[in-house]
PDB file of N, CA and C in Angstrom:
ATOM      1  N   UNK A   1     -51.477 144.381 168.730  1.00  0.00           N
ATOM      2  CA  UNK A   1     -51.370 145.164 169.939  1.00  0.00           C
ATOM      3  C   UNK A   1     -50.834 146.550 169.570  1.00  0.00           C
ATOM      4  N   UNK A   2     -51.727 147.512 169.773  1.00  0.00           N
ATOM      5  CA  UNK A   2     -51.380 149.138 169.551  1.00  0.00           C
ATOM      6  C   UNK A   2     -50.036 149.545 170.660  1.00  0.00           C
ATOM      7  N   UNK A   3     -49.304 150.504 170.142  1.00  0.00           N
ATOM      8  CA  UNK A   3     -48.105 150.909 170.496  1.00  0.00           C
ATOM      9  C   UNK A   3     -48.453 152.155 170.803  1.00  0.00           C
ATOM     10  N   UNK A   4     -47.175 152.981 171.720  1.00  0.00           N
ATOM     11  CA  UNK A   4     -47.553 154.472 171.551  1.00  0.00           C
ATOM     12  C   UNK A   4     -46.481 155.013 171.836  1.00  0.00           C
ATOM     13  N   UNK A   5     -45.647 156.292 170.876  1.00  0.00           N
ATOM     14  CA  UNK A   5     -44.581 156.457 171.523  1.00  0.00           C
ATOM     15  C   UNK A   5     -44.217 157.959 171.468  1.00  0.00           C
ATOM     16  N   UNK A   6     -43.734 158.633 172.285  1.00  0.00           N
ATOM     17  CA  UNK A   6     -43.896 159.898 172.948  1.00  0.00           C
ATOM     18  C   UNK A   6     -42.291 160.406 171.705  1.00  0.00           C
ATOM     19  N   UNK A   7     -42.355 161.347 171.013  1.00  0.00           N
ATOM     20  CA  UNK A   7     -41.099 161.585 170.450  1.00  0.00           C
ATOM     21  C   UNK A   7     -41.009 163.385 170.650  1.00  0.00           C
ATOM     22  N   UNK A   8     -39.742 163.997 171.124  1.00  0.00           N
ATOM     23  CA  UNK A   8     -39.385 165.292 171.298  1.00  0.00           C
ATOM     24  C   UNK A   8     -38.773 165.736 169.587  1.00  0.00           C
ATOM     25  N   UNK A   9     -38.947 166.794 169.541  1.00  0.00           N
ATOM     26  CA  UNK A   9     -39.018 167.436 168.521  1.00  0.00           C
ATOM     27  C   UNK A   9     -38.255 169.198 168.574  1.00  0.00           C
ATOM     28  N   UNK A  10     -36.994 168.982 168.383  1.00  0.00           N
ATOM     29  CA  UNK A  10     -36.364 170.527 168.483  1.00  0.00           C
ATOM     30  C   UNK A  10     -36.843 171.099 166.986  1.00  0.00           C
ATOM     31  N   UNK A  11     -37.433 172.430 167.208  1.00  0.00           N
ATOM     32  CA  UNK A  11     -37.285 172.999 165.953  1.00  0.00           C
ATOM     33  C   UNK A  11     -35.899 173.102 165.401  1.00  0.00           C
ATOM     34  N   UNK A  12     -36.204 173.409 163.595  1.00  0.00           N
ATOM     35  CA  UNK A  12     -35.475 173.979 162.745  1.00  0.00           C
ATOM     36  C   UNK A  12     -34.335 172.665 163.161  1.00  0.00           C
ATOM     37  N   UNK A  13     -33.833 171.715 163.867  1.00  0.00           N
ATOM     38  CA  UNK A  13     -33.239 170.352 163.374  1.00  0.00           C
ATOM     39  C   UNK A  13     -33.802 169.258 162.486  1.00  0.00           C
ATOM     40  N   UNK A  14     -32.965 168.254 162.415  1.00  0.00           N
ATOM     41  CA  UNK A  14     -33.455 166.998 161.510  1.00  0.00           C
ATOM     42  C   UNK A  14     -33.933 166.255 162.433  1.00  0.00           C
ATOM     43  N   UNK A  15     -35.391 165.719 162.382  1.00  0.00           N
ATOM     44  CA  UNK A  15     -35.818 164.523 162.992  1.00  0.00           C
ATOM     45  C   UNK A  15     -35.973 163.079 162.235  1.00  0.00           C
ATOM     46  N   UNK A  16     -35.392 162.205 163.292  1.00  0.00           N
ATOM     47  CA  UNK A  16     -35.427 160.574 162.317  1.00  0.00           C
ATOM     48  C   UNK A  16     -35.485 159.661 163.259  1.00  0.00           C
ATOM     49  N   UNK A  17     -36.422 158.849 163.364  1.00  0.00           N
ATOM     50  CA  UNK A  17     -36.957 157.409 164.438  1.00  0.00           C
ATOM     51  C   UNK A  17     -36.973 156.564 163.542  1.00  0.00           C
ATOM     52  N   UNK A  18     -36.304 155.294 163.913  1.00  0.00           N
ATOM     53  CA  UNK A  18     -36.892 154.097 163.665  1.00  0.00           C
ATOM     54  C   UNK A  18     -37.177 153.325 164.129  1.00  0.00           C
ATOM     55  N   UNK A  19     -38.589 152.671 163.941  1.00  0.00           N
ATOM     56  CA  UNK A  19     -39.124 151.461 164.488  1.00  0.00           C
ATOM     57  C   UNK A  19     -39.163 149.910 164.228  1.00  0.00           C
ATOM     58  N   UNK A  20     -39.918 148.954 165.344  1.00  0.00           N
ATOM     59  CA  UNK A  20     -40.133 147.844 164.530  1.00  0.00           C
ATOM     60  C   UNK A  20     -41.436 147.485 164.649  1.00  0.00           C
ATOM     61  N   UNK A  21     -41.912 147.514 163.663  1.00  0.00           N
ATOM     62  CA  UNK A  21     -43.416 146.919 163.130  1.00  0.00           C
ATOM     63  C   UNK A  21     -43.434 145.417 163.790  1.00  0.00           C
ATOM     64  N   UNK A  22     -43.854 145.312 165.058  1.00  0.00           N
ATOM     65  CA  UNK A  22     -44.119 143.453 165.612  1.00  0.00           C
ATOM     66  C   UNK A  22     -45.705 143.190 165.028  1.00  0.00           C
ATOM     67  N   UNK A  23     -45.358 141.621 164.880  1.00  0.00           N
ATOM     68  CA  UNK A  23     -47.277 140.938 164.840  1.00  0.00           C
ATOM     69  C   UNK A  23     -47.606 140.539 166.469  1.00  0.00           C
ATOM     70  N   UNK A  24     -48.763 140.057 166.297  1.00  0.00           N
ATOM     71  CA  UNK A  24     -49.010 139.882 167.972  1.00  0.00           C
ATOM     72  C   UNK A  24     -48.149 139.231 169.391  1.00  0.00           C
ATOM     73  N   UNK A  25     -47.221 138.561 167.879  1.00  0.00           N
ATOM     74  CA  UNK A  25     -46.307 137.379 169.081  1.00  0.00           C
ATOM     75  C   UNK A  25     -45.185 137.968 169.494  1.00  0.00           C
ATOM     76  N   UNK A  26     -44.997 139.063 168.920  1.00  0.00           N
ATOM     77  CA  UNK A  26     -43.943 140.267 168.967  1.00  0.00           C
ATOM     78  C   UNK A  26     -42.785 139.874 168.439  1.00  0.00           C
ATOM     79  N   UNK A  27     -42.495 139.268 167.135  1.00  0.00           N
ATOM     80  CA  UNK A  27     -42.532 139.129 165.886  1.00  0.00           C
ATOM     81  C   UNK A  27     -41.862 139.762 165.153  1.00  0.00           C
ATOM     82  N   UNK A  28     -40.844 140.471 164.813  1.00  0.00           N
ATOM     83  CA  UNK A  28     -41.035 141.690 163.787  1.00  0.00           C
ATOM     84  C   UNK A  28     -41.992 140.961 162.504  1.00  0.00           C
ATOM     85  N   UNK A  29     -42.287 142.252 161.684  1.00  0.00           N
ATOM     86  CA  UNK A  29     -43.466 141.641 160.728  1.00  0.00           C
ATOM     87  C   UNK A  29     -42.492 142.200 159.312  1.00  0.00           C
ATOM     88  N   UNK A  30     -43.022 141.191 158.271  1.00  0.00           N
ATOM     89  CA  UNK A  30     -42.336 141.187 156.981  1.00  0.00           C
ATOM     90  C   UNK A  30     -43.283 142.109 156.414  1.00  0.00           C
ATOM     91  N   UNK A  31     -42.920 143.320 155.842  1.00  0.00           N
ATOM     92  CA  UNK A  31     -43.474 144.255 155.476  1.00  0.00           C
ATOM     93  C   UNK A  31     -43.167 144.282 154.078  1.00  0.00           C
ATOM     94  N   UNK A  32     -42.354 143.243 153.417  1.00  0.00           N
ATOM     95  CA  UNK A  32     -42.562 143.232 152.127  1.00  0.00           C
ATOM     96  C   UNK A  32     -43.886 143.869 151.419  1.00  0.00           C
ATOM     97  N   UNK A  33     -43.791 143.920 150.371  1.00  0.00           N
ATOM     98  CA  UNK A  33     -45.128 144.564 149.833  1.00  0.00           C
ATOM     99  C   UNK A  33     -45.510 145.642 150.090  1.00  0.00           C
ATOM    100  N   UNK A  34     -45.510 146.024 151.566  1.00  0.00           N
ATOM    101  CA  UNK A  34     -46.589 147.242 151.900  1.00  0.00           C
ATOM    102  C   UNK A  34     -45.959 148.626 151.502  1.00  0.00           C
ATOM    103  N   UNK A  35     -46.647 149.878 151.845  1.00  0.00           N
ATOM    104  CA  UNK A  35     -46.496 150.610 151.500  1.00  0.00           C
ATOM    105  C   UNK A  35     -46.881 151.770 153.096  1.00  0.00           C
ATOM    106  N   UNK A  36     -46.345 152.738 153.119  1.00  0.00           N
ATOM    107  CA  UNK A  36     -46.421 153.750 154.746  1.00  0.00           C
ATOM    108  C   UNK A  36     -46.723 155.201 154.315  1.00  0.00           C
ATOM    109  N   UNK A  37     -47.610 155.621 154.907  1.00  0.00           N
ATOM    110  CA  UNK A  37     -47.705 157.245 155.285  1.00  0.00           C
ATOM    111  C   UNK A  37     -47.756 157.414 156.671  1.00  0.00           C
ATOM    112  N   UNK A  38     -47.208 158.753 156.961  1.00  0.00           N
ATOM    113  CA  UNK A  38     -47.337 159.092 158.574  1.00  0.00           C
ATOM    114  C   UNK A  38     -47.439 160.494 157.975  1.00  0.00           C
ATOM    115  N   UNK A  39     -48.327 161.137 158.930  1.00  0.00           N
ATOM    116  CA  UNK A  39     -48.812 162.986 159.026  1.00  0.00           C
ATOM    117  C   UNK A  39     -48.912 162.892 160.527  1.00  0.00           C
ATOM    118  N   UNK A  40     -48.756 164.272 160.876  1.00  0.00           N
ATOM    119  CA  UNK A  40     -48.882 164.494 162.143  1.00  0.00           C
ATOM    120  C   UNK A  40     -49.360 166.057 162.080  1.00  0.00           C
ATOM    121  N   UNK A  41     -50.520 166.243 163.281  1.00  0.00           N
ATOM    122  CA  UNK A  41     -51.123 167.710 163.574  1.00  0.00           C
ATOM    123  C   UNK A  41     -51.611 168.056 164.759  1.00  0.00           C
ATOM    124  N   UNK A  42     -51.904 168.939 164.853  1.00  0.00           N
ATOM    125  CA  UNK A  42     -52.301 169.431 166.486  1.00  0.00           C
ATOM    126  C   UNK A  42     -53.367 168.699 167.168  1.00  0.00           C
ATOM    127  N   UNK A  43     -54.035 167.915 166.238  1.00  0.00           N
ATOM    128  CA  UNK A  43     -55.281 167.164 167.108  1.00  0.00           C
ATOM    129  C   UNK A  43     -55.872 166.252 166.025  1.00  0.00           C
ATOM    130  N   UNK A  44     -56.240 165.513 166.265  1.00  0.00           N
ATOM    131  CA  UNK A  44     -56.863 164.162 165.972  1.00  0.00           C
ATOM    132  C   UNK A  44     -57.951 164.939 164.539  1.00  0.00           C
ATOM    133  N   UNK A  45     -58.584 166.108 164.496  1.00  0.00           N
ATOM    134  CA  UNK A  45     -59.807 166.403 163.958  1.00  0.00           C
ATOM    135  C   UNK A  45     -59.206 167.885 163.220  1.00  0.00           C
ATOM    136  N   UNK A  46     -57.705 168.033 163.616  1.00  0.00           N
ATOM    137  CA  UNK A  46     -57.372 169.526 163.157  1.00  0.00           C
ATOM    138  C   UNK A  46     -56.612 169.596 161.483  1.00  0.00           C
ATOM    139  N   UNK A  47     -57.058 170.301 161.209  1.00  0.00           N
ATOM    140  CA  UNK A  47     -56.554 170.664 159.556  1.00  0.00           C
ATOM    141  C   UNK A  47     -55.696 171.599 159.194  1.00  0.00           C
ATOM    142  N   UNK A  48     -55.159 172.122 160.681  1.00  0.00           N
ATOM    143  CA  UNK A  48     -53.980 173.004 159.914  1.00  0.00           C
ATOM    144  C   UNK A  48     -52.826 172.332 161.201  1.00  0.00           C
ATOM    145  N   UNK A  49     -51.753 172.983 160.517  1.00  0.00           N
ATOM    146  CA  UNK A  49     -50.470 172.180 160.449  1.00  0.00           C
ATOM    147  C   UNK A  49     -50.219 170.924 160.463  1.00  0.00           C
ATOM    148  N   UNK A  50     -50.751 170.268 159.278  1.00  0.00           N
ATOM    149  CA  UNK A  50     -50.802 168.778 158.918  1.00  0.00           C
ATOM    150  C   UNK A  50     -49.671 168.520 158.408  1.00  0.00           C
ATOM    151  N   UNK A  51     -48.967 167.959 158.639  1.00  0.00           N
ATOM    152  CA  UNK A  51     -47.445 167.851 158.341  1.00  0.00           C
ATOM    153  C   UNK A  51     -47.272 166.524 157.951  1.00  0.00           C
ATOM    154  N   UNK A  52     -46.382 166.017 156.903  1.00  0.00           N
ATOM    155  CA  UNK A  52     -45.761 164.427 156.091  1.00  0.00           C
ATOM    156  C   UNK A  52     -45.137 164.445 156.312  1.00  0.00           C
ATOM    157  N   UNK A  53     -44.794 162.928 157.164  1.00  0.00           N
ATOM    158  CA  UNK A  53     -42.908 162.524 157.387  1.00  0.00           C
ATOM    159  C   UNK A  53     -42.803 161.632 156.176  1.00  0.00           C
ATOM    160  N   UNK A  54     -41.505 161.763 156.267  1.00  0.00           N
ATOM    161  CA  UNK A  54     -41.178 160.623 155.466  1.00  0.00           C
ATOM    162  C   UNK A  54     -40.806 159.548 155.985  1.00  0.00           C
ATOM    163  N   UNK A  55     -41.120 158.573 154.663  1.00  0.00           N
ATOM    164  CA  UNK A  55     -41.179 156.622 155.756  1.00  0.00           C
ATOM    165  C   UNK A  55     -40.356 156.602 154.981  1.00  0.00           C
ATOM    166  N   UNK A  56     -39.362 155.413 155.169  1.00  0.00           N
ATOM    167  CA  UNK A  56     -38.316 154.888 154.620  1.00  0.00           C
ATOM    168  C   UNK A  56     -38.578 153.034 155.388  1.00  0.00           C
ATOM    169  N   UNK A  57     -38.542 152.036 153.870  1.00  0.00           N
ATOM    170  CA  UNK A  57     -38.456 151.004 155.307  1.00  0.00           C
ATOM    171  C   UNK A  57     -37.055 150.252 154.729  1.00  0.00           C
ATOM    172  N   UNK A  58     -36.516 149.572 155.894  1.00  0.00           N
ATOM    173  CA  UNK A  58     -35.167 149.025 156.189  1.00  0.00           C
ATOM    174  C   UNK A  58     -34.950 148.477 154.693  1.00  0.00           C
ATOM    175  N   UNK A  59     -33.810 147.852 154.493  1.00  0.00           N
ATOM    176  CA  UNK A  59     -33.608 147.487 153.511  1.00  0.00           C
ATOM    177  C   UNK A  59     -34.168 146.040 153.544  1.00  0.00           C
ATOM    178  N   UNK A  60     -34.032 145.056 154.736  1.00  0.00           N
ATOM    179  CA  UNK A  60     -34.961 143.992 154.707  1.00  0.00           C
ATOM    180  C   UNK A  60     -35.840 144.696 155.416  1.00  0.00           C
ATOM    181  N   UNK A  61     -36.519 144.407 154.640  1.00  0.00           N
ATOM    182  CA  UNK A  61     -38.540 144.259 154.944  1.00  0.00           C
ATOM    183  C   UNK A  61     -38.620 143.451 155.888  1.00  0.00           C
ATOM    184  N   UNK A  62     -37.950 142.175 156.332  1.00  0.00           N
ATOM    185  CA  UNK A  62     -38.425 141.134 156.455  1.00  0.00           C
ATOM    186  C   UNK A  62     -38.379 141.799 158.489  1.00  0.00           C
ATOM    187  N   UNK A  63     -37.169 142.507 158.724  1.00  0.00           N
ATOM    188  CA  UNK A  63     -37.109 142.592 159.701  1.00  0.00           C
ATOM    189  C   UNK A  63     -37.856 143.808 160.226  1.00  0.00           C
ATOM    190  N   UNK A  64     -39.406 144.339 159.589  1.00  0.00           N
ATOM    191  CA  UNK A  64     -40.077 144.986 160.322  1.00  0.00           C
ATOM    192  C   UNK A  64     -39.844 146.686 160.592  1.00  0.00           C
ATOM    193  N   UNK A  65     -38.845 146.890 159.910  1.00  0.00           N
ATOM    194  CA  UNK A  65     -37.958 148.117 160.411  1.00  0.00           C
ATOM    195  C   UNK A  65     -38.986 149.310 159.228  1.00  0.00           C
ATOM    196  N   UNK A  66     -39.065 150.407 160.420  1.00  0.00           N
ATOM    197  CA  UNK A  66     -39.913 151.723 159.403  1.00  0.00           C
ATOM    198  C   UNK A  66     -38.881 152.857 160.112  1.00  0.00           C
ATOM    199  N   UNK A  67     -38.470 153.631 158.805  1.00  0.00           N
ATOM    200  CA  UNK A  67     -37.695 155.153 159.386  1.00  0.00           C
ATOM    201  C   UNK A  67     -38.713 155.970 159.349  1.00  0.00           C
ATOM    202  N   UNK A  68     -39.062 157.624 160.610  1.00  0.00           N
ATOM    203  CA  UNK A  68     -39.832 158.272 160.289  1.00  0.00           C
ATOM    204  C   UNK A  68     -38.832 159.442 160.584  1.00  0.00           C
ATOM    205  N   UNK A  69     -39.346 160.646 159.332  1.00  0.00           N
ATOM    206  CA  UNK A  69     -38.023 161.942 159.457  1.00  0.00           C
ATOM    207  C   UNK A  69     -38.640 163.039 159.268  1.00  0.00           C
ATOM    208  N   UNK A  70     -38.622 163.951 159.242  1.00  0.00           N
ATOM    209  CA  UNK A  70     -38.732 165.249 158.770  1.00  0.00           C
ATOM    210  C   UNK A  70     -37.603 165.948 158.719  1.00  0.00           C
ATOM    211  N   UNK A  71     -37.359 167.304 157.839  1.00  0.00           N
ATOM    212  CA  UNK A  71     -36.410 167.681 157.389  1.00  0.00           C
ATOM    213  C   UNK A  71     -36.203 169.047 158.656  1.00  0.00           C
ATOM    214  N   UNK A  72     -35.092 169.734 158.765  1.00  0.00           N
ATOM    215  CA  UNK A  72     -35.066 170.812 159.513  1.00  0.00           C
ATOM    216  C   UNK A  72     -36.124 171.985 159.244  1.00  0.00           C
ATOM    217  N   UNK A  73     -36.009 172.139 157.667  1.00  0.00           N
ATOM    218  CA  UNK A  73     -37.124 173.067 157.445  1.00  0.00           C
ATOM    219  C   UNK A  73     -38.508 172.927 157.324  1.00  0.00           C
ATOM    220  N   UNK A  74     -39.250 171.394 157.911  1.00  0.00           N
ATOM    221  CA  UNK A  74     -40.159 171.299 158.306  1.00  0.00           C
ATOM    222  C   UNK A  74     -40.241 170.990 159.737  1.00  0.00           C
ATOM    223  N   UNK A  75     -39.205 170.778 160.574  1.00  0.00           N
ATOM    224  CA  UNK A  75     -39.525 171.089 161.853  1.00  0.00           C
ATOM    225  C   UNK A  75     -39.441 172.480 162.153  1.00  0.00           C
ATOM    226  N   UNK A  76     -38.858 173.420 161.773  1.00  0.00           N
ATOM    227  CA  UNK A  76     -39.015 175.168 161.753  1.00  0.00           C
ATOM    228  C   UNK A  76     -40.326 175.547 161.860  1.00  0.00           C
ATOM    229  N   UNK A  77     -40.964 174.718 160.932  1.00  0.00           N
ATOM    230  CA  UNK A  77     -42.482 175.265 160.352  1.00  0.00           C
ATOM    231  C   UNK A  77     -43.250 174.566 161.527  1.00  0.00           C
ATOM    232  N   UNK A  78     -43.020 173.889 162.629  1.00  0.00           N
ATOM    233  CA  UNK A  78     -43.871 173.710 163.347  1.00  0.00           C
ATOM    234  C   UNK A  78     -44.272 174.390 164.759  1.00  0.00           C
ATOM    235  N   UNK A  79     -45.422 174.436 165.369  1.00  0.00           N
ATOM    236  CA  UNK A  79     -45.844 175.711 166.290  1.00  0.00           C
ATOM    237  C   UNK A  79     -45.290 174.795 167.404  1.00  0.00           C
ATOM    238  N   UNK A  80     -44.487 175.850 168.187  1.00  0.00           N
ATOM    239  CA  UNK A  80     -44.171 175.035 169.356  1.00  0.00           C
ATOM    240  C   UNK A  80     -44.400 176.155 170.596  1.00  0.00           C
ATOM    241  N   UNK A  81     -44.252 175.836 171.924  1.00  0.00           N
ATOM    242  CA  UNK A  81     -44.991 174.558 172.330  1.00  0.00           C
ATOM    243  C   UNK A  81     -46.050 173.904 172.366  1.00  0.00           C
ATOM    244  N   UNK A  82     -45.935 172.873 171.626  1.00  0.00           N
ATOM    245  CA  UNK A  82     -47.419 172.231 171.096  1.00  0.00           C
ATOM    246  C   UNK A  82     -47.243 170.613 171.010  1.00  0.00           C
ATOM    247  N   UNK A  83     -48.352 169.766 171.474  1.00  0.00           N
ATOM    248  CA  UNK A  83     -48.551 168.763 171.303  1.00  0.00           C
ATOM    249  C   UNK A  83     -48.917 168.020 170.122  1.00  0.00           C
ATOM    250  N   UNK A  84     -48.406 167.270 169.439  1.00  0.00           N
ATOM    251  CA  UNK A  84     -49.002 166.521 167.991  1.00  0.00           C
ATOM    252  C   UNK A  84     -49.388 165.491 168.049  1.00  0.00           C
ATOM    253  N   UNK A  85     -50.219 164.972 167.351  1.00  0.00           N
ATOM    254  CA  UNK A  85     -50.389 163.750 167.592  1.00  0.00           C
ATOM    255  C   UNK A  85     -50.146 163.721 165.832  1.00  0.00           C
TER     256      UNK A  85
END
């Protein structure tokens, strides 16, 4: 089941979310093994301001947990007011 979650973004601060990765039964999911990227940009099809967060996952895996961050000086660098996906 797809998720969706709306996150505010002050420039030039530190941004950091964490989530929990559920399976269908809502679950957290053992993420042992895996591996995460997250980018974010002005539109689904757009190629400039493509931006990398960084993932971090919990220290147990087991409990599903993903950190997503960017640093102050990459929220600076982003055009605001603007929508990302």
């Amino acid at each position: 089941m797809a998720a969706v979650a709306n996150f505010t973004i002050d420039q030039g601060t530190t941004f950091s979310s964490t989530v929990t990765v559920k399976d269908s039964t809502g679950s957290p999911l053992d993420l042992t093994g895996y591996t995460a990227t997250a980018k974010m940009a002005l539109g689904y099809a757009s190629t400039r301001t493509r931006t990398d967060l960084t993932i971090e996952f919990t220290a147990d895996r087991t409990t599903g947990g993903v950190t997503m961050s960017l640093t102050a000086t990459q929220t600076a660098a982003l055009e605001a007011p603007a929508r990302y996906v």
